[in-house]
PDB file of N, CA and C in Angstrom:
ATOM      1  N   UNK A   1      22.282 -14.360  13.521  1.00  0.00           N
ATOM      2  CA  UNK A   1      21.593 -13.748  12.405  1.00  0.00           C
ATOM      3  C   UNK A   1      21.874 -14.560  11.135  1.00  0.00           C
ATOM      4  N   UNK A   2      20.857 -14.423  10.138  1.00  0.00           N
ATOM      5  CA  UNK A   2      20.871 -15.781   9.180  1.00  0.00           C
ATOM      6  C   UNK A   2      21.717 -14.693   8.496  1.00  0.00           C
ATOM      7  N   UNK A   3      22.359 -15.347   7.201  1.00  0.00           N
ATOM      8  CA  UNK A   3      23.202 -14.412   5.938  1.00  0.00           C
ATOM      9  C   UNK A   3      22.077 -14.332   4.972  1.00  0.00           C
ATOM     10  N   UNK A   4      22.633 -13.950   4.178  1.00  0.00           N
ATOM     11  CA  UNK A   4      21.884 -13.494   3.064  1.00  0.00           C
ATOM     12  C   UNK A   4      21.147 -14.724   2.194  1.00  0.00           C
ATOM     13  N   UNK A   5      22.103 -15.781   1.922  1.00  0.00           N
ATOM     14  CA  UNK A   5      21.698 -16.809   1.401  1.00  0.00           C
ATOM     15  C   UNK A   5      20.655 -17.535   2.065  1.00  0.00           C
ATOM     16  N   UNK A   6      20.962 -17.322   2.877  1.00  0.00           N
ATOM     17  CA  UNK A   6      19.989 -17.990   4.335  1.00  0.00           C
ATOM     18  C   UNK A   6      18.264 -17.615   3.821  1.00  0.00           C
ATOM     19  N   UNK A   7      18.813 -16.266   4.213  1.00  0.00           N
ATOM     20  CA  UNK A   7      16.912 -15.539   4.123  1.00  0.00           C
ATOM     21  C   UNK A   7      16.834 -15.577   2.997  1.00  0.00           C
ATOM     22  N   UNK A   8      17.296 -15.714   1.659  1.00  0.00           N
ATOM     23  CA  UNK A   8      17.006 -15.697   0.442  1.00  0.00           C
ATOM     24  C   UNK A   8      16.067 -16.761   0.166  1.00  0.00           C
ATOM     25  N   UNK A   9      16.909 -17.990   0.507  1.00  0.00           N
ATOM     26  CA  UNK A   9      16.461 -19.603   0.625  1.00  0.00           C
ATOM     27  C   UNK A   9      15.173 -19.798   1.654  1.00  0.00           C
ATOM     28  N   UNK A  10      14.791 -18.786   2.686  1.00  0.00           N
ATOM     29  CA  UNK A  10      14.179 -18.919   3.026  1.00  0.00           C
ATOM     30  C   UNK A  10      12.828 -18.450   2.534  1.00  0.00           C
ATOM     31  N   UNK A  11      12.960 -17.196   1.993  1.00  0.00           N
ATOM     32  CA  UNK A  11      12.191 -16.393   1.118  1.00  0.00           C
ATOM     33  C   UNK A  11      11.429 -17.115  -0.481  1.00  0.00           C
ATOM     34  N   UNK A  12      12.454 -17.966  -0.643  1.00  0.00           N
ATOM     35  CA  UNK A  12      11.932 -19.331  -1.633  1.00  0.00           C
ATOM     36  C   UNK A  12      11.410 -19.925  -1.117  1.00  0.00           C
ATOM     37  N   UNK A  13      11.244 -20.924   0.071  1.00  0.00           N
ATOM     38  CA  UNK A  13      10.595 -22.010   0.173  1.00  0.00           C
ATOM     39  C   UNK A  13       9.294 -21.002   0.696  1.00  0.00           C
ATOM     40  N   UNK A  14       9.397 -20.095   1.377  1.00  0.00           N
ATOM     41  CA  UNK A  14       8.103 -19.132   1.324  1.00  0.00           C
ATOM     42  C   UNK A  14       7.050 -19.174   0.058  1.00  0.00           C
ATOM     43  N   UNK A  15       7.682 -18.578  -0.842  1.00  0.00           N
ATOM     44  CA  UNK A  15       6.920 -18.520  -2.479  1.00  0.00           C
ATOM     45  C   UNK A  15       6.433 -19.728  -2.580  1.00  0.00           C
ATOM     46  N   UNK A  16       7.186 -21.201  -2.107  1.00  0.00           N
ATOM     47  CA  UNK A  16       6.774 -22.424  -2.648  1.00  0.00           C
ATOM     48  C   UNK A  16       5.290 -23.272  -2.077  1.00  0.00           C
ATOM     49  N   UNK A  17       5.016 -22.768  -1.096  1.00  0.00           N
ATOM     50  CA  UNK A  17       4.269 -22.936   0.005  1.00  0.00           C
ATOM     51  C   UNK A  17       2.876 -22.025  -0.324  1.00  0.00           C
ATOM     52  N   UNK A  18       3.089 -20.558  -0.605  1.00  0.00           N
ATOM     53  CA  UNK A  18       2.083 -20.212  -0.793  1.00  0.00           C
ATOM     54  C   UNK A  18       1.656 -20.612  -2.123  1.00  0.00           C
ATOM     55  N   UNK A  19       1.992 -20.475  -3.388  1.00  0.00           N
ATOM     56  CA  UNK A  19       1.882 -21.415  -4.652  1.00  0.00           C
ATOM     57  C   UNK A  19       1.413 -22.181  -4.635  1.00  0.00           C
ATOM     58  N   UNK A  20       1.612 -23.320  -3.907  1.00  0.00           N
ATOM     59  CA  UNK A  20       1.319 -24.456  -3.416  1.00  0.00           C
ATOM     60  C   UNK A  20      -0.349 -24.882  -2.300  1.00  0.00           C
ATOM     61  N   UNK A  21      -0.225 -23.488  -1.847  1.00  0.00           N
ATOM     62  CA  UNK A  21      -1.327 -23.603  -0.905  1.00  0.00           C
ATOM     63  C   UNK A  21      -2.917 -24.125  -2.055  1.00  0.00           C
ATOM     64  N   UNK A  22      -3.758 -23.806  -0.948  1.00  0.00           N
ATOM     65  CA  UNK A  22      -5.432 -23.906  -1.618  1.00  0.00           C
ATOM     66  C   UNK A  22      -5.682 -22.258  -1.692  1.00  0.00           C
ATOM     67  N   UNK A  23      -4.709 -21.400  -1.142  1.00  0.00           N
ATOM     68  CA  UNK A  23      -5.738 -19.684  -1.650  1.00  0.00           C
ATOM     69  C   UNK A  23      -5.844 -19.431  -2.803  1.00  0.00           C
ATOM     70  N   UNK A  24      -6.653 -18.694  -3.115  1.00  0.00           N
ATOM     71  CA  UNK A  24      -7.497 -17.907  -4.511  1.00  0.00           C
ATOM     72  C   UNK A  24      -5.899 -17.449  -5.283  1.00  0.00           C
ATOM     73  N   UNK A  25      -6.020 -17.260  -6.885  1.00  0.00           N
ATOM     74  CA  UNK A  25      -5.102 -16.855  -7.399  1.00  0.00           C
ATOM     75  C   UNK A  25      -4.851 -15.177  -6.566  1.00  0.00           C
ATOM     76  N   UNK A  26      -5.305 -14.655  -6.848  1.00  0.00           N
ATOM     77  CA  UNK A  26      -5.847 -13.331  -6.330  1.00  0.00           C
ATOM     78  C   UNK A  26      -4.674 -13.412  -5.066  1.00  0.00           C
ATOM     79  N   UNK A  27      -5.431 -14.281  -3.464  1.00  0.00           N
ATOM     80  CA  UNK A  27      -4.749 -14.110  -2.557  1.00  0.00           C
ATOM     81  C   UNK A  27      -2.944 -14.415  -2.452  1.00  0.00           C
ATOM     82  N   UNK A  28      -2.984 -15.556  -3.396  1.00  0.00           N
ATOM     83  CA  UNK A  28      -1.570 -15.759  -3.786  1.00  0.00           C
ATOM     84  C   UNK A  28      -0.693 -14.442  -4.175  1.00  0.00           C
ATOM     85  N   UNK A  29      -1.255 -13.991  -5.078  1.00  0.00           N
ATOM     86  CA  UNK A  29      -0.221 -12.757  -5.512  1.00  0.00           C
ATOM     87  C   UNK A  29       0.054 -12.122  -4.350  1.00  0.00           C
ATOM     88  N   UNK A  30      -1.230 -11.543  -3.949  1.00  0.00           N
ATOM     89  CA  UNK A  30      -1.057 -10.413  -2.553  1.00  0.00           C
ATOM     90  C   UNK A  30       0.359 -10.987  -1.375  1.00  0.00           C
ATOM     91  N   UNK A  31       0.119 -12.472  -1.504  1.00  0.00           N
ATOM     92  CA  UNK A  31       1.122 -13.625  -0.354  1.00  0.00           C
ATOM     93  C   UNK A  31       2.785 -12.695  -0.912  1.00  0.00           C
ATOM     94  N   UNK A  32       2.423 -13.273  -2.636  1.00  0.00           N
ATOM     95  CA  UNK A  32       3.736 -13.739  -2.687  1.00  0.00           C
ATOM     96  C   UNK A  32       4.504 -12.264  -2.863  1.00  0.00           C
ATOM     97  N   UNK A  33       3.581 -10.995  -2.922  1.00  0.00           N
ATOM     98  CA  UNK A  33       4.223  -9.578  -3.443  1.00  0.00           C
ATOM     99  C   UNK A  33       4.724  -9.130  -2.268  1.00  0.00           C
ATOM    100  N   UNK A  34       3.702  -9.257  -0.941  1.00  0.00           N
ATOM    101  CA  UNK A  34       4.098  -9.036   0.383  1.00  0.00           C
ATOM    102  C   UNK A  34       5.049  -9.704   1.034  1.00  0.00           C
ATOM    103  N   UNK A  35       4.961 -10.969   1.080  1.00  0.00           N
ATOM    104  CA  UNK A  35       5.834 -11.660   1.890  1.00  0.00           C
ATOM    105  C   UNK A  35       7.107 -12.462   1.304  1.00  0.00           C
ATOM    106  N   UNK A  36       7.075 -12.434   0.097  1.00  0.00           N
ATOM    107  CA  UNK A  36       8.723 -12.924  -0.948  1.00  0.00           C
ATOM    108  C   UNK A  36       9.464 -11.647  -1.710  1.00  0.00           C
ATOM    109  N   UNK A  37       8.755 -10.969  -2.343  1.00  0.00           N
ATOM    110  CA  UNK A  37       9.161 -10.130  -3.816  1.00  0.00           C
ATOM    111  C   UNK A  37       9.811  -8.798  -2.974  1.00  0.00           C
ATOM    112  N   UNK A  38       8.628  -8.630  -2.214  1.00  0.00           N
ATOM    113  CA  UNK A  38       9.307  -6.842  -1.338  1.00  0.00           C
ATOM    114  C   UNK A  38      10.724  -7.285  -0.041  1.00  0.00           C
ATOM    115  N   UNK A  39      10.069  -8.650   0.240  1.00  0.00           N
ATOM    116  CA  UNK A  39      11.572  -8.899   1.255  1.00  0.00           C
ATOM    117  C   UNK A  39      12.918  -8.952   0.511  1.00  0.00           C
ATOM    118  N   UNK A  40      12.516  -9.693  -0.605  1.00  0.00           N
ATOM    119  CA  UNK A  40      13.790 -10.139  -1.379  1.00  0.00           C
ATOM    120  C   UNK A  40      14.441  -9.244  -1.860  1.00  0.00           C
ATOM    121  N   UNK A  41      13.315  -7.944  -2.616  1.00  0.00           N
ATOM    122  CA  UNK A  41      13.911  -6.892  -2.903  1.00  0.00           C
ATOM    123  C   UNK A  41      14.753  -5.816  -2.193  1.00  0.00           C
ATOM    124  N   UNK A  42      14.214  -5.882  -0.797  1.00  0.00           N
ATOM    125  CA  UNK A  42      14.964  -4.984   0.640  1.00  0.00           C
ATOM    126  C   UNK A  42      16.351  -5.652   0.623  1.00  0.00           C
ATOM    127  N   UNK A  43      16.244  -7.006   0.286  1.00  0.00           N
ATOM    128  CA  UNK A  43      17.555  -7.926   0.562  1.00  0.00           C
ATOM    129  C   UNK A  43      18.519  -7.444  -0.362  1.00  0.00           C
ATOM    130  N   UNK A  44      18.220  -7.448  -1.723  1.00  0.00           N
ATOM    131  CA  UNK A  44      19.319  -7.003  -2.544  1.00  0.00           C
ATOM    132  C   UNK A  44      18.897  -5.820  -2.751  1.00  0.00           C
ATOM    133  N   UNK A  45      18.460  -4.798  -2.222  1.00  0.00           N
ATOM    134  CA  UNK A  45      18.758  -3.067  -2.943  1.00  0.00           C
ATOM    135  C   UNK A  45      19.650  -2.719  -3.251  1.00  0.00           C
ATOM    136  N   UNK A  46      20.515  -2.955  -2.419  1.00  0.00           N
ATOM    137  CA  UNK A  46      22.129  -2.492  -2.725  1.00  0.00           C
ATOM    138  C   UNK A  46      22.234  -2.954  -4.291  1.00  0.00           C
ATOM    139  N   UNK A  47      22.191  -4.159  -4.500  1.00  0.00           N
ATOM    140  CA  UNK A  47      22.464  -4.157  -6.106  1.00  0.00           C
ATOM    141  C   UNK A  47      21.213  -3.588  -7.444  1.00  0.00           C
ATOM    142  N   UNK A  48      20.319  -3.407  -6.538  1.00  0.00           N
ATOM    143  CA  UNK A  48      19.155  -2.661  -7.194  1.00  0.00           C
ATOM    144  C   UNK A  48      19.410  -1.359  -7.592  1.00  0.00           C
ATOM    145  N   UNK A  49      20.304  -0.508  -6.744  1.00  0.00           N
ATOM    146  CA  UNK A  49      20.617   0.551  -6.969  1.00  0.00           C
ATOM    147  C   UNK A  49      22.257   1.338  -7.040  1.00  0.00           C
ATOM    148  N   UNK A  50      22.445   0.837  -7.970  1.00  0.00           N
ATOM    149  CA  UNK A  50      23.743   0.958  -8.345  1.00  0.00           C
ATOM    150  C   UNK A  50      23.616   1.959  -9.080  1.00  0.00           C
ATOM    151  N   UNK A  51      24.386   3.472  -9.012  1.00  0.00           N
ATOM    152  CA  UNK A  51      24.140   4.308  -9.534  1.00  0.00           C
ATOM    153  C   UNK A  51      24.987   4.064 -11.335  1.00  0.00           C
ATOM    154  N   UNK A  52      24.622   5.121 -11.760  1.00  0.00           N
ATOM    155  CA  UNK A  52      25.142   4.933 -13.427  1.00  0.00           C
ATOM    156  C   UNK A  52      26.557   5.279 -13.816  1.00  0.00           C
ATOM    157  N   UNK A  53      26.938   5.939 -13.003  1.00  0.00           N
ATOM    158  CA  UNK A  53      28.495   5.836 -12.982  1.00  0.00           C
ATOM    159  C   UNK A  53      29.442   4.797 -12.450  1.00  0.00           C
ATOM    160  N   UNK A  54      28.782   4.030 -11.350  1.00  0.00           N
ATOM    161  CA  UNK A  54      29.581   2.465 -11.029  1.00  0.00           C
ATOM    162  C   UNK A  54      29.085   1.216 -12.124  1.00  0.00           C
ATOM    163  N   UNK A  55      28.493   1.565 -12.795  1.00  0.00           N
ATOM    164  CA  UNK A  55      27.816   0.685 -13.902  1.00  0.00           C
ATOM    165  C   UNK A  55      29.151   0.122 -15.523  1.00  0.00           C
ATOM    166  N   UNK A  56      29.471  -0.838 -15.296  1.00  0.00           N
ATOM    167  CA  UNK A  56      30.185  -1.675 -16.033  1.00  0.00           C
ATOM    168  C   UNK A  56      29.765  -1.864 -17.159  1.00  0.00           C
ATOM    169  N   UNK A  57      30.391  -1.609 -18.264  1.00  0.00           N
ATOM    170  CA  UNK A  57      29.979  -2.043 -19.635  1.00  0.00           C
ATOM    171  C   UNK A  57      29.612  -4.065 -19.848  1.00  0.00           C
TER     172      UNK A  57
END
């Protein structure tokens, strides 16, 4: 199983590729919301949701 850094890095060269492609601005977003932004975000929730009492000045 890859680590975190792994799929992160992988999840980048993803974004870079579709960016990069010939699709419509349009289809790009849909690429990059589905297949980089929502993975990446599943990846770090844990720090997404840190409640307000473990929260550090």
């Amino acid at each position: 199983m890859a680590t975190k850094l792994e799929q992160e890095e992988y999840l980048y060269r993803r974004a870079i590729g579709i960016i990069e492609s010939t699709d419509t601005d349009y289809d790009k977003e849909n690429l990059l919301f589905q297949e980089v932004w929502l993975p990446l975000a599943e990846l770090y929730k844990d720090r997404l949701s840190v409640p307000k009492a473990e929260e550090k000045p």
